[in-house]
C-alpha atoms as a PDB file:
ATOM      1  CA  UNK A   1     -28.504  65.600-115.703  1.00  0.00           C
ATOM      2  CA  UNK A   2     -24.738  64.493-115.411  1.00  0.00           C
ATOM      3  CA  UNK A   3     -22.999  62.525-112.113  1.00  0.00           C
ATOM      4  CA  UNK A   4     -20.707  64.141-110.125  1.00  0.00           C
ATOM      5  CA  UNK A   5     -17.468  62.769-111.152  1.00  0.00           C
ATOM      6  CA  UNK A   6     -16.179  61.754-108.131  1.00  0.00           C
ATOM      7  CA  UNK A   7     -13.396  59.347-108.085  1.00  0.00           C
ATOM      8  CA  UNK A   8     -12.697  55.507-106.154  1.00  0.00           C
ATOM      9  CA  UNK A   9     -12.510  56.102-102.675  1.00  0.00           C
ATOM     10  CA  UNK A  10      -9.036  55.024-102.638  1.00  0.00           C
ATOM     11  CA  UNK A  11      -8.123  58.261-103.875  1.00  0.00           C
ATOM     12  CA  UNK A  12     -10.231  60.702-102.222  1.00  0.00           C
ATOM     13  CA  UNK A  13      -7.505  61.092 -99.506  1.00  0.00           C
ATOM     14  CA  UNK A  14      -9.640  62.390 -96.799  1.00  0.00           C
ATOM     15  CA  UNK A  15     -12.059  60.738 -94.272  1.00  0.00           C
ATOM     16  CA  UNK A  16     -13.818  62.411 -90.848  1.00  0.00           C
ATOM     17  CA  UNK A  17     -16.439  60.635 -89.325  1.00  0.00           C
ATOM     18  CA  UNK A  18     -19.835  62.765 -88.396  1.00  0.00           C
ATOM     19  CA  UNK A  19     -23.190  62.201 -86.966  1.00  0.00           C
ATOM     20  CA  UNK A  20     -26.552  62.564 -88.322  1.00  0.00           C
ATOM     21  CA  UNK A  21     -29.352  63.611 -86.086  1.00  0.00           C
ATOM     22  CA  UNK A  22     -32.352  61.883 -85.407  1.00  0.00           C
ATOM     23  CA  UNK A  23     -34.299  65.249 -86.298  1.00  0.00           C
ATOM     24  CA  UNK A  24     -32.637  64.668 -89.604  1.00  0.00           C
ATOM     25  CA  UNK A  25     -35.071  63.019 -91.015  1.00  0.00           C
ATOM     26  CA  UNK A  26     -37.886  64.252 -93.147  1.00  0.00           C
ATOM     27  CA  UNK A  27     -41.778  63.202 -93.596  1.00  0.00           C
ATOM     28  CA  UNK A  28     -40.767  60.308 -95.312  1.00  0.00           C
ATOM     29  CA  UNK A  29     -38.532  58.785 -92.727  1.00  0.00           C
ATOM     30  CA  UNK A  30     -35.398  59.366 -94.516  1.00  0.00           C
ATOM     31  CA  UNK A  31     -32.636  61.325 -93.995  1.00  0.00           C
ATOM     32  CA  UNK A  32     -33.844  65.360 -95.728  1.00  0.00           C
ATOM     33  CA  UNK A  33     -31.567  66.292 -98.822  1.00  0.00           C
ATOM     34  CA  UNK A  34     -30.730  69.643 -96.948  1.00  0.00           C
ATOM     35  CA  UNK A  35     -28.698  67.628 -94.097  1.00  0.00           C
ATOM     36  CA  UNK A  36     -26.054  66.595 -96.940  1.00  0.00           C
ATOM     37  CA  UNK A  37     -25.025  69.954 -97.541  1.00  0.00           C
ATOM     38  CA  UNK A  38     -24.455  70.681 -93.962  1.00  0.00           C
ATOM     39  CA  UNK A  39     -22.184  67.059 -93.874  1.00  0.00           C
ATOM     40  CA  UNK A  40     -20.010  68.854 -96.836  1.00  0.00           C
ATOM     41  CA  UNK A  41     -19.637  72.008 -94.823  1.00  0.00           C
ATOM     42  CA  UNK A  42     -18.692  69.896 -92.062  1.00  0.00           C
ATOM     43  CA  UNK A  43     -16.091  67.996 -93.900  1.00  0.00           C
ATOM     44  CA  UNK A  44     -14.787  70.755 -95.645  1.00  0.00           C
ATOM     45  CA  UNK A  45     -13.849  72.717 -91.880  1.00  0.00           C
ATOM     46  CA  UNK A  46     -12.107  69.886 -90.890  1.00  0.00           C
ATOM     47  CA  UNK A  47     -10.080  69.363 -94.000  1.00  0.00           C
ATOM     48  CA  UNK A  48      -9.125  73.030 -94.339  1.00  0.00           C
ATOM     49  CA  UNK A  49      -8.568  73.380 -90.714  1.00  0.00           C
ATOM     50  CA  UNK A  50      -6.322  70.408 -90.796  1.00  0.00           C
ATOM     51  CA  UNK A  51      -4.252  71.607 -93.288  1.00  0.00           C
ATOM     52  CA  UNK A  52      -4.452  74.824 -91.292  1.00  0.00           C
ATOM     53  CA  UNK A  53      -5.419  77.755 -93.882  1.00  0.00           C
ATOM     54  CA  UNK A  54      -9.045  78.797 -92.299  1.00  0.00           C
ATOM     55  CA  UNK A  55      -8.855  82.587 -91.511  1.00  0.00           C
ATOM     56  CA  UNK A  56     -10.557  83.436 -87.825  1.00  0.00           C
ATOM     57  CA  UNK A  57     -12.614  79.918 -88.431  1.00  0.00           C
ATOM     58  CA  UNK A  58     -13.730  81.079 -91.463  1.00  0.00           C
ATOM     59  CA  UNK A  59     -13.261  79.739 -95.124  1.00  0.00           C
ATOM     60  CA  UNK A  60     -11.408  81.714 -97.653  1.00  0.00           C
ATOM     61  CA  UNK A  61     -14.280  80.636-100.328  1.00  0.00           C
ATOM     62  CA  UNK A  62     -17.483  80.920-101.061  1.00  0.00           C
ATOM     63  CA  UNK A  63     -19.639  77.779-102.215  1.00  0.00           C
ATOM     64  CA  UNK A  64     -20.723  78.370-105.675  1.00  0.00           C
ATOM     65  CA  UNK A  65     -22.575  74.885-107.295  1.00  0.00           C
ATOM     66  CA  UNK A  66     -23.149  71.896-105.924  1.00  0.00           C
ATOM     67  CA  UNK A  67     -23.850  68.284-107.650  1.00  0.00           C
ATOM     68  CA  UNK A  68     -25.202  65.597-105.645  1.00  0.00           C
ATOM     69  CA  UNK A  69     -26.633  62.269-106.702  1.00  0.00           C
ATOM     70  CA  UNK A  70     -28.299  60.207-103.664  1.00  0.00           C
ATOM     71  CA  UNK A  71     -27.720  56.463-104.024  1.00  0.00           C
ATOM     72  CA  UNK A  72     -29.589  55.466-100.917  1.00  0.00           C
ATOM     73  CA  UNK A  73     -31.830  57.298 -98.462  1.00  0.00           C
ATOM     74  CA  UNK A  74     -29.984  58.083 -95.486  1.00  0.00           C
ATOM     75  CA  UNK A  75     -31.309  57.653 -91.544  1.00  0.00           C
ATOM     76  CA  UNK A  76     -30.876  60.092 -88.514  1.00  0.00           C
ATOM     77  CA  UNK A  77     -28.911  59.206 -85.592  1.00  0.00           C
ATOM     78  CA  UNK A  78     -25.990  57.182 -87.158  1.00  0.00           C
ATOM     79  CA  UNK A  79     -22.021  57.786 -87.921  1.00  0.00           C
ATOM     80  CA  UNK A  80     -21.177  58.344 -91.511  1.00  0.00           C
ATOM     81  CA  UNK A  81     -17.703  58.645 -93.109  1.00  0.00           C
ATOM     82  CA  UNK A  82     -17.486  61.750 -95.859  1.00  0.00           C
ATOM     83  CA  UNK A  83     -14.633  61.172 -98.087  1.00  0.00           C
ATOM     84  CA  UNK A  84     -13.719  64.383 -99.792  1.00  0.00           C
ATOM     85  CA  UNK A  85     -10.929  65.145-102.481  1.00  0.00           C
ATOM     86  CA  UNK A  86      -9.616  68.318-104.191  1.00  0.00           C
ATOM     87  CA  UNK A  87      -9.824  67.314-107.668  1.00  0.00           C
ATOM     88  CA  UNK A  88      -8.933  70.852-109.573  1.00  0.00           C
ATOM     89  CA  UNK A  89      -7.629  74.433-108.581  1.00  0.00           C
ATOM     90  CA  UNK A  90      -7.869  77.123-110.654  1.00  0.00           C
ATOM     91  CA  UNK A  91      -6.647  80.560-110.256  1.00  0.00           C
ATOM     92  CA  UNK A  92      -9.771  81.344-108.170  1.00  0.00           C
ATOM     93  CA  UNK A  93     -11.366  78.119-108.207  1.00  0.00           C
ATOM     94  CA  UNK A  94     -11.300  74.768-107.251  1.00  0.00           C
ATOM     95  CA  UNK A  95     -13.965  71.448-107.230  1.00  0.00           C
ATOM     96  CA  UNK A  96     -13.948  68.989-104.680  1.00  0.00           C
ATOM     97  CA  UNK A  97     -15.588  66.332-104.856  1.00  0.00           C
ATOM     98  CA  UNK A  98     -17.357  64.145-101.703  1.00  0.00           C
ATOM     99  CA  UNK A  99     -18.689  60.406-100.693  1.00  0.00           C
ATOM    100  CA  UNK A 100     -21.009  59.937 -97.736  1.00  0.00           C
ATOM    101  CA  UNK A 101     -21.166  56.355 -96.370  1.00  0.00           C
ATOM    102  CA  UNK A 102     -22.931  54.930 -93.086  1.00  0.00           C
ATOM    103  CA  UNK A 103     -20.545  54.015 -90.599  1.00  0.00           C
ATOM    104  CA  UNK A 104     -21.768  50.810 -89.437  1.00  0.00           C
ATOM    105  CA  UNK A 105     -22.593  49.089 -92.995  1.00  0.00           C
ATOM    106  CA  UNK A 106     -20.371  51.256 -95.234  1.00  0.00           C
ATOM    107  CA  UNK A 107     -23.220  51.788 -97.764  1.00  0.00           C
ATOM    108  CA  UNK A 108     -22.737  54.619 -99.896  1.00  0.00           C
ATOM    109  CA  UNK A 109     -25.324  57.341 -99.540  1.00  0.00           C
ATOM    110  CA  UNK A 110     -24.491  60.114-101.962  1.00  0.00           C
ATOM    111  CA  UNK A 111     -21.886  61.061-103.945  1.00  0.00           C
ATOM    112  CA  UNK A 112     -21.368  65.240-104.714  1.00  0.00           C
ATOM    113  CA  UNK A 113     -19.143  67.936-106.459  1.00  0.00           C
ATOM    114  CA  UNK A 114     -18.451  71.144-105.242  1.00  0.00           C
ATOM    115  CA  UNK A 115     -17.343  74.388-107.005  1.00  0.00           C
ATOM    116  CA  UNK A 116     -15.411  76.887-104.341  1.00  0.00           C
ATOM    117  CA  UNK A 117     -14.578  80.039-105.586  1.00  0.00           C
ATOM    118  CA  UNK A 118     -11.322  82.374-103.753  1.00  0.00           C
ATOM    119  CA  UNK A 119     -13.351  85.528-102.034  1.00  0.00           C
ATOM    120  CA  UNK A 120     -11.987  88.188-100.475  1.00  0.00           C
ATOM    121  CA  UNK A 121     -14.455  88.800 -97.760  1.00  0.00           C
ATOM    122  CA  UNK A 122     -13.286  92.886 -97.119  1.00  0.00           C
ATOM    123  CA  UNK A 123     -13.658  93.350-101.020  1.00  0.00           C
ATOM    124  CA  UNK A 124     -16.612  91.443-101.523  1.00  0.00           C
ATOM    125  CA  UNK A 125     -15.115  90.387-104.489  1.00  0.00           C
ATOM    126  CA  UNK A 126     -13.916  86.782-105.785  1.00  0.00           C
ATOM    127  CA  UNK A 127      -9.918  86.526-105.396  1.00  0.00           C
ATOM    128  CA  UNK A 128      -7.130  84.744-106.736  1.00  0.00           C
ATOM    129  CA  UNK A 129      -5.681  81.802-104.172  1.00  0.00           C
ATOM    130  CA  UNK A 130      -2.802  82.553-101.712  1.00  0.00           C
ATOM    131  CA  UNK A 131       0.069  81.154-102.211  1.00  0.00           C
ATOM    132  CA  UNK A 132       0.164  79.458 -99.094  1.00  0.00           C
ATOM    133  CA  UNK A 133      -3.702  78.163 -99.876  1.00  0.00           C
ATOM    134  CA  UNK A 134      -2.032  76.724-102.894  1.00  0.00           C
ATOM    135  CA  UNK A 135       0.866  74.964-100.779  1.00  0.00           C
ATOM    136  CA  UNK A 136      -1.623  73.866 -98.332  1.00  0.00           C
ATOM    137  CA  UNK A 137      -3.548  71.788-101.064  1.00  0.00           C
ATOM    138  CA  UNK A 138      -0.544  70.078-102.611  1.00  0.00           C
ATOM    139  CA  UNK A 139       0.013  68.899 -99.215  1.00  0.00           C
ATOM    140  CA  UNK A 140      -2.968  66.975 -98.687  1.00  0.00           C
END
């Protein structure tokens, strides 16, 4: 199976800081592959609601692959960084791609791609990007 290709964090050019839970972790005292995806989400709502295109809180995309390779097990109850970068947009796509790091040590705990495809939510169909979506982006 290929990496994500997910470049230096110097140029992913955004950073929020999150919390894991202590209920994160699984049986095996580490932090349960399922709590990444929700860290993504996470990240993703405050980058697109910082650049200010979310539609009644809600994303103009749907989530439609997702790559992650884990580096080192993560633990519940710390602060972690997620770097995320747009990295391509297509007409109705676009991959981003995503670092999470503990807070405290800065140790890299996964690294992930995302595929987002446009949707058009009344349609139920995929859809092209706005025009302002695509302004928004080159802003970042």
């Amino acid at each position: 199976m290929q990496s994500p290709h997910v470049p230096d964090s110097k140029d992913l050019p955004f950073r929020t800081r999150l919390w894991t839970r202590w209920c994160d972790e699984d049986n095996q005292s580490v932090l349960n592959n399922a709590v990444y995806m929700t860290l993504f989400e996470e990240a993703r709502h405050r980058y697109f609601g910082g650049l200010g295109i979310l539609e009644s809180n809600q994303f103009p995309f749907l989530l439609a692959q997702t790559n992650v390779r884990f580096i080192a097990p993560g633990v519940g109850g710390v602060e972690v960084i997620v770097e995320l970068g747009t990295t391509h947009v297509g007409s109705t796509s676009l991959v981003q791609c995503y670092r999470v790091r503990e807070a405290a040590s800065g140790n890299v705990w996964c690294e992930a791609e995302a595929l987002l495809v446009g949707w058009d939510g009344a349609r139920r169909a995929k859809a092209p990007w706005s025009n302002a979506f695509r302004a928004a982006l080159g802003r970042d």
